[in-house]
PDB file of N, CA and C in Angstrom:
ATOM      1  N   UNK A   1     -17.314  -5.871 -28.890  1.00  0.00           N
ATOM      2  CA  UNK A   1     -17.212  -5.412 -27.534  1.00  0.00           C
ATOM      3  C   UNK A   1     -15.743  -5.426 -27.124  1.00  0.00           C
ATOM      4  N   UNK A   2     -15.134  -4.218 -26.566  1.00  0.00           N
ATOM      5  CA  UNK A   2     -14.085  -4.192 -25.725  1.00  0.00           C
ATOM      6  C   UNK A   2     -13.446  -4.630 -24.744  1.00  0.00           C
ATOM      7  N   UNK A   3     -12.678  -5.240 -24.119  1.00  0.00           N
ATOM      8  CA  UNK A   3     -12.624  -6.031 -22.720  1.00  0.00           C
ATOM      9  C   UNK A   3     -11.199  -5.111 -22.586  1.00  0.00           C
ATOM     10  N   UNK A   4     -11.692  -4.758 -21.573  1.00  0.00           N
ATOM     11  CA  UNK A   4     -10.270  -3.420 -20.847  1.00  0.00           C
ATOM     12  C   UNK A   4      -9.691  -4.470 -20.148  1.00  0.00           C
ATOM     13  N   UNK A   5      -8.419  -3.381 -19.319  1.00  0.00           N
ATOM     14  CA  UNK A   5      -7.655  -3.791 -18.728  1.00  0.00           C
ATOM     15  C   UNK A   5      -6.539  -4.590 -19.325  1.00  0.00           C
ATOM     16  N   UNK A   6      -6.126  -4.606 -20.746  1.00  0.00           N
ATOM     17  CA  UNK A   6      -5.098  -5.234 -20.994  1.00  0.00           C
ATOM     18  C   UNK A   6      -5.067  -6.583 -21.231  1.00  0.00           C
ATOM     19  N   UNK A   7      -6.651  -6.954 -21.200  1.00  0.00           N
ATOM     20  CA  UNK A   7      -6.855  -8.321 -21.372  1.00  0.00           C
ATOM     21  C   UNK A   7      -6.294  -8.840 -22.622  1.00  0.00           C
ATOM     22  N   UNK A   8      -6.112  -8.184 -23.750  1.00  0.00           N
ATOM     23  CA  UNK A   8      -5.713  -8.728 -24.875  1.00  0.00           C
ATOM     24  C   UNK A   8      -4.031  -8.440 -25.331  1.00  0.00           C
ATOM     25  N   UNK A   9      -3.672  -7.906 -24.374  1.00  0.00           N
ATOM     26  CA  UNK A   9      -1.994  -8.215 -24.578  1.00  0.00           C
ATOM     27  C   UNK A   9      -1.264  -9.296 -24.757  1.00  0.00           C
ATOM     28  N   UNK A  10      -1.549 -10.324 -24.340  1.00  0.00           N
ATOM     29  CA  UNK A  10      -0.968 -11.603 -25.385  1.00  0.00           C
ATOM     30  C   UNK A  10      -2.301 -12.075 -26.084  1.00  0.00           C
ATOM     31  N   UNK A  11      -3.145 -11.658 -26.408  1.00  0.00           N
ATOM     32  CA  UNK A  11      -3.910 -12.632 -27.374  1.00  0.00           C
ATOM     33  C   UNK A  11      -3.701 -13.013 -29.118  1.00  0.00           C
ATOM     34  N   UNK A  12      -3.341 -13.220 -29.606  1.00  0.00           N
ATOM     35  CA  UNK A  12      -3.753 -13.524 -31.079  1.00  0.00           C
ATOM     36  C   UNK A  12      -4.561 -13.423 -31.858  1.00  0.00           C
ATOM     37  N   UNK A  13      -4.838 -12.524 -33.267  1.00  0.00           N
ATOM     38  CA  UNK A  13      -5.658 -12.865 -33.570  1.00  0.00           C
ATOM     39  C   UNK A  13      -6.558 -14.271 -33.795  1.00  0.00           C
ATOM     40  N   UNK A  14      -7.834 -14.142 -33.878  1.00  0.00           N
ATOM     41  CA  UNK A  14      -8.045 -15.698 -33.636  1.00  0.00           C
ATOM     42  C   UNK A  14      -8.159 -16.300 -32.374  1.00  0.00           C
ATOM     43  N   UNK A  15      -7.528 -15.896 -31.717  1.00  0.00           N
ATOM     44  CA  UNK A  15      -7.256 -16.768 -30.294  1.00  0.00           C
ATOM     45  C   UNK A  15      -8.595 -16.352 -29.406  1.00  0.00           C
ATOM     46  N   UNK A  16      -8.541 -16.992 -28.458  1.00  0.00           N
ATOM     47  CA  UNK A  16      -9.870 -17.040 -27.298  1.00  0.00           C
ATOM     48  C   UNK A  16      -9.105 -16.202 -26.022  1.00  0.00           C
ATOM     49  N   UNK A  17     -10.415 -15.142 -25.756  1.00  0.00           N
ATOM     50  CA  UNK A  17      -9.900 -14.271 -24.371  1.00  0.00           C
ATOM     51  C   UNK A  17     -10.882 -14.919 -23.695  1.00  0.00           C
ATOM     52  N   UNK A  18     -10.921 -16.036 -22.190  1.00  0.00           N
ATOM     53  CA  UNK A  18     -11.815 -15.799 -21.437  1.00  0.00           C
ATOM     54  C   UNK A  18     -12.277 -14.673 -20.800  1.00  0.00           C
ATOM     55  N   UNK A  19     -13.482 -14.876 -20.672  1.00  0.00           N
ATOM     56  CA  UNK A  19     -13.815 -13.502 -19.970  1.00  0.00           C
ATOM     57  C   UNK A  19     -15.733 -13.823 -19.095  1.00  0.00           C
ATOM     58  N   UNK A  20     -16.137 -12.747 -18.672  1.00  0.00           N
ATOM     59  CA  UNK A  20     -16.861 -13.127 -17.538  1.00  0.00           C
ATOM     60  C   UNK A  20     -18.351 -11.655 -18.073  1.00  0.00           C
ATOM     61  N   UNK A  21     -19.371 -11.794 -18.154  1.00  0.00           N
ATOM     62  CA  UNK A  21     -20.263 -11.387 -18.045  1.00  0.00           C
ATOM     63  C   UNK A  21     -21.249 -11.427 -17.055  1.00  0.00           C
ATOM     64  N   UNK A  22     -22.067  -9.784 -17.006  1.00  0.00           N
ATOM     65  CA  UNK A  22     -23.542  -9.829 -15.841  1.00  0.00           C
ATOM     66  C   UNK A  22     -24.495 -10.239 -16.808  1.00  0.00           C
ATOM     67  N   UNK A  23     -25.158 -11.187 -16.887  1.00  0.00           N
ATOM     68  CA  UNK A  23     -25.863 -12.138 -17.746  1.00  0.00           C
ATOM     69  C   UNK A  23     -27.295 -10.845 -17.858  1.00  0.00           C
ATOM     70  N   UNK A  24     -27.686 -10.138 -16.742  1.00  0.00           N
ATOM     71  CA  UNK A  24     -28.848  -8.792 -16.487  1.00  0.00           C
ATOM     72  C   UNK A  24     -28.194  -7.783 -17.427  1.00  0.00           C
ATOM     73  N   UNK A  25     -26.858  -7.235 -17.847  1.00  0.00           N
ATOM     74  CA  UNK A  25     -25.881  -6.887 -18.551  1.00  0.00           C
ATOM     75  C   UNK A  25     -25.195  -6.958 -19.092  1.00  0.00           C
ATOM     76  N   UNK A  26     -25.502  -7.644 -20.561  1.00  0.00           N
ATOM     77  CA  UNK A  26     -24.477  -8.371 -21.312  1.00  0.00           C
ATOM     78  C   UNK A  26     -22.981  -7.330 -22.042  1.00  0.00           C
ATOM     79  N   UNK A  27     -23.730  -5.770 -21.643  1.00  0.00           N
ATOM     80  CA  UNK A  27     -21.950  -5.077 -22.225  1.00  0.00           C
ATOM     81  C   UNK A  27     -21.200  -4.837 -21.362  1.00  0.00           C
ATOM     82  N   UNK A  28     -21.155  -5.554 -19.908  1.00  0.00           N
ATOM     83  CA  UNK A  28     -20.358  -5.814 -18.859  1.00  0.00           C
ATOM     84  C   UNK A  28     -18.889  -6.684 -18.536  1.00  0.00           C
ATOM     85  N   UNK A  29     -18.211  -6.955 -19.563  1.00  0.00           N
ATOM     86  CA  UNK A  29     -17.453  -7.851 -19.773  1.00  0.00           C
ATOM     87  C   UNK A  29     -15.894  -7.916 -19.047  1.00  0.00           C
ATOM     88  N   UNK A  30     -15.525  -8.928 -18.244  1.00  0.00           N
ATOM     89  CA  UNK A  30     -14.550  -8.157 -17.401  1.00  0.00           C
ATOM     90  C   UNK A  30     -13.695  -9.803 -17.954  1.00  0.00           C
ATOM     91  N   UNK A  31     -12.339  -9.783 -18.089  1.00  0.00           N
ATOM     92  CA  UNK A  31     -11.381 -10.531 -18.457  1.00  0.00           C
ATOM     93  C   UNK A  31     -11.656 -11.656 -17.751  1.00  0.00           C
ATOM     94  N   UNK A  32     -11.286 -13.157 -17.546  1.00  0.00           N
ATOM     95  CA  UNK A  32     -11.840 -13.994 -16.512  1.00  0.00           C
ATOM     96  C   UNK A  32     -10.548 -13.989 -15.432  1.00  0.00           C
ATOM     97  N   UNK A  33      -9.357 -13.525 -15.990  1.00  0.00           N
ATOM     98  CA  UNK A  33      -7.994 -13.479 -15.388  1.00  0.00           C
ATOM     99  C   UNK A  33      -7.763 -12.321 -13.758  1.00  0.00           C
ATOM    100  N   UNK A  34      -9.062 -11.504 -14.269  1.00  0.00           N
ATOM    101  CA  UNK A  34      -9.543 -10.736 -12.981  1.00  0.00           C
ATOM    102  C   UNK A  34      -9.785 -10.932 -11.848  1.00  0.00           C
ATOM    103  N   UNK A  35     -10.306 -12.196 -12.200  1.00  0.00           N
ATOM    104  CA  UNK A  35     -10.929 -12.710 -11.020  1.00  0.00           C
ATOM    105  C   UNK A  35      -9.920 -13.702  -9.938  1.00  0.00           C
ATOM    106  N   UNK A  36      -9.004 -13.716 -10.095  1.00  0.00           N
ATOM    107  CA  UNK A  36      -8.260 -14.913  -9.190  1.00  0.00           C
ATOM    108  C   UNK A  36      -8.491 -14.222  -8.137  1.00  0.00           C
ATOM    109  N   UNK A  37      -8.116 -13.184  -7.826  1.00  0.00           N
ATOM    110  CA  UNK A  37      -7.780 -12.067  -6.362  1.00  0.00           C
ATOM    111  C   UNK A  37      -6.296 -11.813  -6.290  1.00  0.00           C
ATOM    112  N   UNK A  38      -5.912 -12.142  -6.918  1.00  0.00           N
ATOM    113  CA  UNK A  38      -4.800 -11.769  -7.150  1.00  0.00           C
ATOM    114  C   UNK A  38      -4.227  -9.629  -6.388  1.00  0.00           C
ATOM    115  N   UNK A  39      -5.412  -8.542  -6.697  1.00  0.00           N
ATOM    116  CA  UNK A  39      -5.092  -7.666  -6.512  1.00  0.00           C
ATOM    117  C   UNK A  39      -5.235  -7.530  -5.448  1.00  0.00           C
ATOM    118  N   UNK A  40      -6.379  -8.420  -4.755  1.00  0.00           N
ATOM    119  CA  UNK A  40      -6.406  -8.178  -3.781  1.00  0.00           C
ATOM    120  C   UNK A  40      -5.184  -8.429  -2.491  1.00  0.00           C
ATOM    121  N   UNK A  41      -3.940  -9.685  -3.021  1.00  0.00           N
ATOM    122  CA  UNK A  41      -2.995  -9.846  -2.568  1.00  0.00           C
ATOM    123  C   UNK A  41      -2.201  -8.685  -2.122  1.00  0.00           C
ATOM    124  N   UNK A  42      -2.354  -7.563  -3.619  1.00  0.00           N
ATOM    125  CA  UNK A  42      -1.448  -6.608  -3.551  1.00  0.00           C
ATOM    126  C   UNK A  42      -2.017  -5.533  -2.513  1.00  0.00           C
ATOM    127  N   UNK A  43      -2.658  -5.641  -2.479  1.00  0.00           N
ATOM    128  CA  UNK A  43      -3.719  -4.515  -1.342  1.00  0.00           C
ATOM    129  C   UNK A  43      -3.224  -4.732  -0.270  1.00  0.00           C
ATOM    130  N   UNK A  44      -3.699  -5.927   0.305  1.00  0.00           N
ATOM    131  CA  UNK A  44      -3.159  -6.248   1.788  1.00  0.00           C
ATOM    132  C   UNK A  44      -1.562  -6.264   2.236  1.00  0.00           C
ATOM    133  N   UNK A  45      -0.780  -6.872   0.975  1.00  0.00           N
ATOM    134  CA  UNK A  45       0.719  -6.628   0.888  1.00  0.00           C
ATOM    135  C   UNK A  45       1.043  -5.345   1.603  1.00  0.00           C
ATOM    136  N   UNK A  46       0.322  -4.326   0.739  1.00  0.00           N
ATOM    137  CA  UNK A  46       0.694  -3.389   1.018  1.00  0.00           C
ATOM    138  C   UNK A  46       0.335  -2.800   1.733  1.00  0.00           C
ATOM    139  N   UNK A  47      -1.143  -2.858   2.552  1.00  0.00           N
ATOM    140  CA  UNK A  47      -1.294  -2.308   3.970  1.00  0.00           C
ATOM    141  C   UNK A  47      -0.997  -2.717   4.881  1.00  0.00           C
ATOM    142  N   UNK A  48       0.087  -4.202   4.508  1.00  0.00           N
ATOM    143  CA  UNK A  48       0.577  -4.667   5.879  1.00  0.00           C
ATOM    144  C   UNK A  48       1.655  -3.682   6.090  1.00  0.00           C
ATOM    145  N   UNK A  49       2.787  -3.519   4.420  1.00  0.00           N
ATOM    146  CA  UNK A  49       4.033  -2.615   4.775  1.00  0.00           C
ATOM    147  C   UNK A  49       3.571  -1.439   5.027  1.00  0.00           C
ATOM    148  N   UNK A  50       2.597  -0.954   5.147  1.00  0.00           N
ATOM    149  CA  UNK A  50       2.660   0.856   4.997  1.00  0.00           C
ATOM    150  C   UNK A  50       1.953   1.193   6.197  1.00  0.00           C
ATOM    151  N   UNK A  51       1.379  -0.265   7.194  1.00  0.00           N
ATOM    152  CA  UNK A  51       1.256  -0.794   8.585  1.00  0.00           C
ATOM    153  C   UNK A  51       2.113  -0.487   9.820  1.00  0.00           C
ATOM    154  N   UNK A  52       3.352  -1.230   9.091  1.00  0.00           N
ATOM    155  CA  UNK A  52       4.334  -1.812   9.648  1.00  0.00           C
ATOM    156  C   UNK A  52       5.225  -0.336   9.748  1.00  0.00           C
ATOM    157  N   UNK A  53       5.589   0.255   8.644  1.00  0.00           N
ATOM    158  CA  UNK A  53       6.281   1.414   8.427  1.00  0.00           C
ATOM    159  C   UNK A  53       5.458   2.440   9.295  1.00  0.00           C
ATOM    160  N   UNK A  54       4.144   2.580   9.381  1.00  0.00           N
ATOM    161  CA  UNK A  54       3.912   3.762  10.333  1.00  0.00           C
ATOM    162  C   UNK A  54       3.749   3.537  11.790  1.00  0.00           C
ATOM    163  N   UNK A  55       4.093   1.743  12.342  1.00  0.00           N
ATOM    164  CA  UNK A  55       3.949   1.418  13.491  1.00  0.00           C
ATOM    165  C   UNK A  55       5.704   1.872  14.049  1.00  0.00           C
ATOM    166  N   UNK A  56       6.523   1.446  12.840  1.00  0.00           N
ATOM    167  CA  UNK A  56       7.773   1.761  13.710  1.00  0.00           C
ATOM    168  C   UNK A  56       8.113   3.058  13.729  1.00  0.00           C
ATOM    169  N   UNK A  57       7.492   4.010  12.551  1.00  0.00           N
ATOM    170  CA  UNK A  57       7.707   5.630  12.860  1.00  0.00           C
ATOM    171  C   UNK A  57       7.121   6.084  14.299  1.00  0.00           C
ATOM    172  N   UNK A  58       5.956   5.629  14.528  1.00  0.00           N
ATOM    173  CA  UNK A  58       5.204   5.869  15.917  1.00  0.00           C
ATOM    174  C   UNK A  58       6.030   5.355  17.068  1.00  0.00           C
ATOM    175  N   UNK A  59       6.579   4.235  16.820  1.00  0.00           N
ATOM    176  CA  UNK A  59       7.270   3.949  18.469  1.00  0.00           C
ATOM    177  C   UNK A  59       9.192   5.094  18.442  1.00  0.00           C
ATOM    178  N   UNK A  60       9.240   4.831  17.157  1.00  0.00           N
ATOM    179  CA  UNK A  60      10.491   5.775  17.373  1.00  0.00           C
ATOM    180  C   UNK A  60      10.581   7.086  17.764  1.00  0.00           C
ATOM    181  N   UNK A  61       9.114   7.821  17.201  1.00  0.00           N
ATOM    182  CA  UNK A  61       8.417   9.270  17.548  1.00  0.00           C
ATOM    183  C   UNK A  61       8.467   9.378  19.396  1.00  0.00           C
ATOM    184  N   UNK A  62       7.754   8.190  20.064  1.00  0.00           N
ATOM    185  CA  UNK A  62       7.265   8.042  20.999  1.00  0.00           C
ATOM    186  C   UNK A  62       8.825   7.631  22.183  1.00  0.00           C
ATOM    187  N   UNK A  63       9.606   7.005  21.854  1.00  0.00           N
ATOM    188  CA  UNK A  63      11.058   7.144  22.294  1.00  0.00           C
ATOM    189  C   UNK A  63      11.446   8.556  22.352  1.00  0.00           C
ATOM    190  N   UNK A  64      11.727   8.904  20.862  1.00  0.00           N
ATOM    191  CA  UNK A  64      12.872  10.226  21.120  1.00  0.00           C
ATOM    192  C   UNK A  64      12.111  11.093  22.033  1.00  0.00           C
ATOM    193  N   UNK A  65      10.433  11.434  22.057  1.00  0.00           N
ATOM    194  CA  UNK A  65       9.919  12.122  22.882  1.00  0.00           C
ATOM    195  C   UNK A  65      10.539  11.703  25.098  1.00  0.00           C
ATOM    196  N   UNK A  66      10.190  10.710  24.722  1.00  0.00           N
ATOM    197  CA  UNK A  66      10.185  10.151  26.489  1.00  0.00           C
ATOM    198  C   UNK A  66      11.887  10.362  26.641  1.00  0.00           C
ATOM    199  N   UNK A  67      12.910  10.155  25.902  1.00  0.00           N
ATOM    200  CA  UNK A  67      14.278  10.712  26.055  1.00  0.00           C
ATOM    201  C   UNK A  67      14.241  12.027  25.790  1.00  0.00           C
ATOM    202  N   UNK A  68      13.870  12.973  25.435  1.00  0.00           N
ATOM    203  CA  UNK A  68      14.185  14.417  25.168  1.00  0.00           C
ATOM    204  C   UNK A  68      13.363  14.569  26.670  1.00  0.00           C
ATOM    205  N   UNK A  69      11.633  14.151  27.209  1.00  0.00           N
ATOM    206  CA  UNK A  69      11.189  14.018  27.813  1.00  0.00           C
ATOM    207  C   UNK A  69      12.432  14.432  29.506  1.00  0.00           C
ATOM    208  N   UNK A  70      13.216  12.553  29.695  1.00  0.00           N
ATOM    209  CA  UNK A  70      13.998  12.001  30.780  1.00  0.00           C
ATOM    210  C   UNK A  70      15.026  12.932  31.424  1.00  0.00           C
ATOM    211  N   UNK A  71      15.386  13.667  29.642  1.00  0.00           N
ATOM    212  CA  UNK A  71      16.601  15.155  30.119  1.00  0.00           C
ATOM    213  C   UNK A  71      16.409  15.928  30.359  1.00  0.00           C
ATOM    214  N   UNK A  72      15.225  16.254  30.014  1.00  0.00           N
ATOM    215  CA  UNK A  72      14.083  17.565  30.962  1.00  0.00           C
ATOM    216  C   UNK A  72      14.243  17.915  32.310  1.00  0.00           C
ATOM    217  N   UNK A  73      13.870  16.654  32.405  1.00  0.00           N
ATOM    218  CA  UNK A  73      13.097  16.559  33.653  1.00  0.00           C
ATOM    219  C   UNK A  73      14.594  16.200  34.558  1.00  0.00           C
ATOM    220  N   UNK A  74      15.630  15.657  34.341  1.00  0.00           N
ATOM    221  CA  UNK A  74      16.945  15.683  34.989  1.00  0.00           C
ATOM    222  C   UNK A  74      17.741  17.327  34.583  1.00  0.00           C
ATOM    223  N   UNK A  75      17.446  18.090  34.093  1.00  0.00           N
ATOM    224  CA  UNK A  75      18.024  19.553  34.467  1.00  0.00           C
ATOM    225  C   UNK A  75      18.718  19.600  33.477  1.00  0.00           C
ATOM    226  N   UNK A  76      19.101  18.928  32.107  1.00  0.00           N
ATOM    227  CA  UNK A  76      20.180  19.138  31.458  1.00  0.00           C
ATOM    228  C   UNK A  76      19.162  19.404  29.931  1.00  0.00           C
ATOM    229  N   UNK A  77      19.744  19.951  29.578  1.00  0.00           N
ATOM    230  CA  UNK A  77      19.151  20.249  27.839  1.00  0.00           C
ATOM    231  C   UNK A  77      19.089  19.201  26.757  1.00  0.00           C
ATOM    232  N   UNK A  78      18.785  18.962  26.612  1.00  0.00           N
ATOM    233  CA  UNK A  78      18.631  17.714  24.747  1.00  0.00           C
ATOM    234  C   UNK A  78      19.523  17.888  24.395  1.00  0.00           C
ATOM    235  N   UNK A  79      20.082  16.998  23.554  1.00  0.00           N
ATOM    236  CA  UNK A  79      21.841  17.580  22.575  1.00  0.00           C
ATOM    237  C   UNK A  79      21.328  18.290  21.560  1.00  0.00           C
ATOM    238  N   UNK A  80      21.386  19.226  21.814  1.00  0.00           N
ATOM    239  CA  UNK A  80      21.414  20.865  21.284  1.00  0.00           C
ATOM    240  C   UNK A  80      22.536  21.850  21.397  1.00  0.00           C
ATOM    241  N   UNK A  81      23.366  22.157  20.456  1.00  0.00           N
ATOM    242  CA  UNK A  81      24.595  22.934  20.629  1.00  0.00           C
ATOM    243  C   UNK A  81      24.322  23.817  21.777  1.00  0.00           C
ATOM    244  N   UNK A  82      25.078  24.553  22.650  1.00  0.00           N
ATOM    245  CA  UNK A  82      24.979  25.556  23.706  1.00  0.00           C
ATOM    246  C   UNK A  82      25.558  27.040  22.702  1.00  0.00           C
ATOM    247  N   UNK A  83      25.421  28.107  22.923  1.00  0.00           N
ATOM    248  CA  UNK A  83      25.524  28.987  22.198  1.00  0.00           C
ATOM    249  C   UNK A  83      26.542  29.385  22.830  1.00  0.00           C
ATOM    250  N   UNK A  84      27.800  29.990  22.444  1.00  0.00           N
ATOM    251  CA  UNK A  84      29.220  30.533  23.172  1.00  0.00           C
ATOM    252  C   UNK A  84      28.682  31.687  23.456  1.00  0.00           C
ATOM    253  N   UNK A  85      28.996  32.120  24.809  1.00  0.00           N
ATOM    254  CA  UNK A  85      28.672  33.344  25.306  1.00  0.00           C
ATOM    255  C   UNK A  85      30.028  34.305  25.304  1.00  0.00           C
TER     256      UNK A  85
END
């Protein structure tokens, strides 16, 4: 039987891979090193940054609007070149 995922990249011949079976499914075999949660660390890691990164795109979106907004509404144009007449 096969055990994916790279489970046997340091093993030895000879040597012992723990690993984890569905006892209802014995060709179910998943590395035992799987299991810490470890990926799951990386998951949340990363939906905190990719969180965080679209919370500060949104408030910066939401600024330049209410300033392009402020010059509007005071009579003067956005800094936008004026065209030489």
């Amino acid at each position: 039987m096969d055990v994916g995922d790279g489970s046997g990249a340091d093993a030895k011949p000879g040597g012992r891979v723990p690993v984890v079976y569905n006892p209802s499914d014995p060709k179910k075999v998943r590395h035992a090193d799987r299991l810490d949660g470890s990926d799951a660390d990386g998951i949340r890691l990363g939906s905190v940054v990719i969180g965080l990164l679209a919370a500060g795109f949104l408030v910066g979106t939401a600024r330049e609007v209410m300033r392009v907004k402020e010059q509007t509404e005071a009579g003067k144009a956005p800094d936008t070149p004026r065209p030489e007449a």
